[in-house]
Protein backbone atom coordinates (compact mmCIF):
# COMPACT_ATOMS: atom_id res chain seq x y z
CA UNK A 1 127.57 99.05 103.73
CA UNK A 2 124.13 100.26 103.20
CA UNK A 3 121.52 99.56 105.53
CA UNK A 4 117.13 99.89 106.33
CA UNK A 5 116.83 101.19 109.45
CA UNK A 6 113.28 100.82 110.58
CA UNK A 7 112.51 103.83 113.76
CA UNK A 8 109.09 103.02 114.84
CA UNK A 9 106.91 104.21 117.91
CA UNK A 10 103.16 105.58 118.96
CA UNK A 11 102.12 108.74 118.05
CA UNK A 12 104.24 111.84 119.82
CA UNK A 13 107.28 109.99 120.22
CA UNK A 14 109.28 112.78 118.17
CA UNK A 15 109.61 110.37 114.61
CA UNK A 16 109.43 113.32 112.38
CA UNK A 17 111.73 115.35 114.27
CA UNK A 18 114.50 112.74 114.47
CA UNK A 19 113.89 112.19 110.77
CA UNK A 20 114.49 116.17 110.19
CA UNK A 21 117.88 116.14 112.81
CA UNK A 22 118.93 113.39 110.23
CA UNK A 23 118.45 115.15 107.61
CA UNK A 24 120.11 118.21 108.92
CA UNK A 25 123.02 116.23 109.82
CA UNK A 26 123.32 114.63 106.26
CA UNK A 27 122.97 117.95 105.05
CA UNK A 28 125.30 119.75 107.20
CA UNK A 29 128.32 117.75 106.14
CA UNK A 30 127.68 118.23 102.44
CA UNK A 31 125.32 115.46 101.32
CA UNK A 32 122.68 114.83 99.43
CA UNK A 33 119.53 113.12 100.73
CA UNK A 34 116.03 112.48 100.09
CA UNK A 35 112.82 112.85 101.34
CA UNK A 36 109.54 110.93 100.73
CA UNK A 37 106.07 111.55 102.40
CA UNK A 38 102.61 110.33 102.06
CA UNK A 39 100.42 112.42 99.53
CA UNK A 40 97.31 111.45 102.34
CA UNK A 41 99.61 113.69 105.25
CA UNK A 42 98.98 117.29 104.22
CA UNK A 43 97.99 118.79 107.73
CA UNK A 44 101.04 120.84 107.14
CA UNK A 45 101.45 121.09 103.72
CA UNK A 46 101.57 119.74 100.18
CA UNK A 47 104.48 117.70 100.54
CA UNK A 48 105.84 119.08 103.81
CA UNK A 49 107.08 116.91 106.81
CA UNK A 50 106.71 118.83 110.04
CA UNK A 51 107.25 118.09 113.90
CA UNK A 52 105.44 119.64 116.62
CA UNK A 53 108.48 121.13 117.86
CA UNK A 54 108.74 123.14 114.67
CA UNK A 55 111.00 121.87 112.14
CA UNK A 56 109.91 121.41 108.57
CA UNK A 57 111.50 119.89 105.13
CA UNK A 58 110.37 119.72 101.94
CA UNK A 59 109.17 116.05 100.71
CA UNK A 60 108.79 114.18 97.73
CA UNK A 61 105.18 112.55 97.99
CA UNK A 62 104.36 109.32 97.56
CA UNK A 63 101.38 106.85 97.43
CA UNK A 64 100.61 103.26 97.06
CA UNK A 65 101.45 103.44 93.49
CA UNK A 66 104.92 105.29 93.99
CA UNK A 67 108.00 102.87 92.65
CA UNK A 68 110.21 104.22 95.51
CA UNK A 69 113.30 102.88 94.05
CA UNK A 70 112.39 104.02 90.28
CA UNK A 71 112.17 107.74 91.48
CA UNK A 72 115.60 107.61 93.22
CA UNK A 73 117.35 105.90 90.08
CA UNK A 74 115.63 109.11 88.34
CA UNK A 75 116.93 111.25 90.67
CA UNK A 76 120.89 109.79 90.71
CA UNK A 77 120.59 110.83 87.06
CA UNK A 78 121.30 114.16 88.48
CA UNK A 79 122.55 114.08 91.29
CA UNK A 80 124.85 111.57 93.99
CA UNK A 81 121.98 110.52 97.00
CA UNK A 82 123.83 109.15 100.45
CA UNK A 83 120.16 108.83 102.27
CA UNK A 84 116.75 108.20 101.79
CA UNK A 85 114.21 109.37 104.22
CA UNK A 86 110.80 107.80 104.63
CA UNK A 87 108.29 109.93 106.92
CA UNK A 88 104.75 107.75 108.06
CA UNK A 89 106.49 104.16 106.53
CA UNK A 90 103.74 102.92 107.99
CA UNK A 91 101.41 103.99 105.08
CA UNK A 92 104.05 101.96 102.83
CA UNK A 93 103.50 98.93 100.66
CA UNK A 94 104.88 95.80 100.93
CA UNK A 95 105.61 95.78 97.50
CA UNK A 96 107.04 99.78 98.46
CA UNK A 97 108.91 97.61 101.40
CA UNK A 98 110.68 95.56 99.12
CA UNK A 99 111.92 98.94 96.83
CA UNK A 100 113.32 99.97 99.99
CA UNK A 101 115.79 96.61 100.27
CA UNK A 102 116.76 97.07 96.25
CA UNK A 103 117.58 101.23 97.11
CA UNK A 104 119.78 99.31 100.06
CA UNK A 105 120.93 96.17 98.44
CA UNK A 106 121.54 97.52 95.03
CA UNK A 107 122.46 101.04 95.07
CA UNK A 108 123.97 101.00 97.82
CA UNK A 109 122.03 104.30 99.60
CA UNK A 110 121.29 104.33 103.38
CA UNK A 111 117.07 104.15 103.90
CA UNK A 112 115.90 105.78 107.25
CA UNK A 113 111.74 104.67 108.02
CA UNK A 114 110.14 106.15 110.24
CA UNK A 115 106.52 105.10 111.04
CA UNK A 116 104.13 103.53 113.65
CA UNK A 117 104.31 100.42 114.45
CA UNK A 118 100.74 99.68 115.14
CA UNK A 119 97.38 100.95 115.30
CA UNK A 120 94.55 102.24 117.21
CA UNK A 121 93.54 98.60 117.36
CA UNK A 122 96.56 96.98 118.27
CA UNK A 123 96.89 95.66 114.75
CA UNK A 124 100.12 96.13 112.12
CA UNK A 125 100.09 98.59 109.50
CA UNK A 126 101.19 96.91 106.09
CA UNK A 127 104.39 99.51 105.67
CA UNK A 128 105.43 98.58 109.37
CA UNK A 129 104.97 94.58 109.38
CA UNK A 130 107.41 94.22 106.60
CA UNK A 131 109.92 97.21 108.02
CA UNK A 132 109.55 95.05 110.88
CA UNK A 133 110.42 92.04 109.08
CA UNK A 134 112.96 92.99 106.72
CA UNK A 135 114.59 96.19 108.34
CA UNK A 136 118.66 95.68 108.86
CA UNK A 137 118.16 97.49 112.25
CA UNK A 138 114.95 98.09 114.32
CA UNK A 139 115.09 101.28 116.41
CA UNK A 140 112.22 102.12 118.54
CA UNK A 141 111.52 105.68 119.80
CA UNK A 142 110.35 105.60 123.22
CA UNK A 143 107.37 108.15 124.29
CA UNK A 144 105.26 107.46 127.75
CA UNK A 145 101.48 107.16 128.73
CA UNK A 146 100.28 109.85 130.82
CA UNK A 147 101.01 107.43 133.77
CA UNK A 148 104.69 107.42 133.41
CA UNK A 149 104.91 103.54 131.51
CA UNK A 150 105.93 103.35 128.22
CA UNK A 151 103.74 103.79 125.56
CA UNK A 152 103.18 101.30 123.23
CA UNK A 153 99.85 101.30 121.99
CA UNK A 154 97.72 104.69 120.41
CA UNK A 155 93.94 105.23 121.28
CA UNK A 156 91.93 107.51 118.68
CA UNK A 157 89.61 109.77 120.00
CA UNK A 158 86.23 111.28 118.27
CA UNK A 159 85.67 114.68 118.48
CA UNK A 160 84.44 114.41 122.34
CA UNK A 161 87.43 113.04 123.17
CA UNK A 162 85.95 109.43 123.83
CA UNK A 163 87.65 106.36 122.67
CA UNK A 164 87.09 105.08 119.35
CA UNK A 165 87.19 101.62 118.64
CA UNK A 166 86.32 100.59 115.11
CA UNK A 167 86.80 102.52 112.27
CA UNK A 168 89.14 102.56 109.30
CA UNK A 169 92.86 101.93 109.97
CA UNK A 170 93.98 105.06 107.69
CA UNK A 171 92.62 108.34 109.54
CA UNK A 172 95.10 111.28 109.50
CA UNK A 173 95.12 113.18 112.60
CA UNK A 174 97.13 114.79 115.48
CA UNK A 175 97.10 115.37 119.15
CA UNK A 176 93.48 115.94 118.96
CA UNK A 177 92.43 112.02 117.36
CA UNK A 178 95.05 110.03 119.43
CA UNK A 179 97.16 109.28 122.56
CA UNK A 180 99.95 107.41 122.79
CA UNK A 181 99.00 104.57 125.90
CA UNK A 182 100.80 102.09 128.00
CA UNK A 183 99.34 98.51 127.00
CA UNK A 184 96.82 98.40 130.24
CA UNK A 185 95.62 101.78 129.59
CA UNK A 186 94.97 100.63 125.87
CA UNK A 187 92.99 97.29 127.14
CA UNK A 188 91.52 99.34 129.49
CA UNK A 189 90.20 101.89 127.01
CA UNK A 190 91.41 105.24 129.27
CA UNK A 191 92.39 108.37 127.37
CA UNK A 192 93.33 109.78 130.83
């Protein structure tokens, strides 16, 4: 039986490389998978998901007017799918969300999110409050603030490396915008 899996965490946890070993491992034993990214992510590339560690797959893109689960009934027109791969879910729709549960509930194809849970104000991206609610399985990838707790919370950074904030939620960025914090660092504001 088919299932969502939701993997969330803070920045630098290693989401995009677990989604690439799942691919590989899909892959590896002869099937067919998918992968979707967000058009607004091209620090590495036009449809590219990368990890820092080095690994990199080519992605379908989407955006907030993708139909996720029209573009994989296109694709079973040619081909048999056993996963679907979703790199920053955070940046999905609710109404995106919801696609997700009909690629599950009605074809039948494993869907593997991987996304933030929250951001740089401690608030829920849209994509991750309904993974959260309506994920089969919630799997959090564990990462640690620079004083050994685990990190829960990301602070972004301007280009002093002082803490940010207010701002827009959607601001693409790396190692050099944000670090992943323990929640008293985060009230506390400290970047290190």
């Amino acid at each position: 039986m088919a299932k969502l899996h939701f993997y969330y965490s803070t920045m630098n946890a290693g989401k995009s490389t677990t989604l690439l070993q799942s691919d590989y491992n899909y892959r590896e034993r002869g099937m067919n998978t998918l992968l979707f990214t967000p058009s607004i992510d091209n620090r590495f590339g036009v449809g590219k998901i990368s990890s820092r560690i080095g690994l990199q797959a080519d992605a379908l893109r989407y955006d907030q007017t993708t139909d996720l689960n029209q573009v994989v009934i296109n694709v079973l027109q040619s081909i048999k799918l056993h996963c679907i791969l979703i790199d920053e879910a955070q940046f999905l729709t609710k109404a995106q969300v919801l696609q997700l549960t009909d690629i599950v509930d009605e074809l039948n194809i494993p869907v593997l999110a991987y996304g933030l849970r929250n951001d740089f104000q401690a608030e829920p991206f849209e994509g991750s409050k309904y993974l959260l609610t309506w994920a089969d399985q919630l799997i959090e990838i564990k990462t640690i603030c620079y004083c050994g707790k685990k990190a829960t919370h990301v602070l972004r950074l301007d280009e002093n490396g002082q803490v940010i904030k207010d701002g827009e939620q959607l601001q693409i960025g790396g190692n050099e915008r944000y670090v992943s914090v323990c929640r008293w660092h985060f009230k506390q504001g400290k970047a290190e």
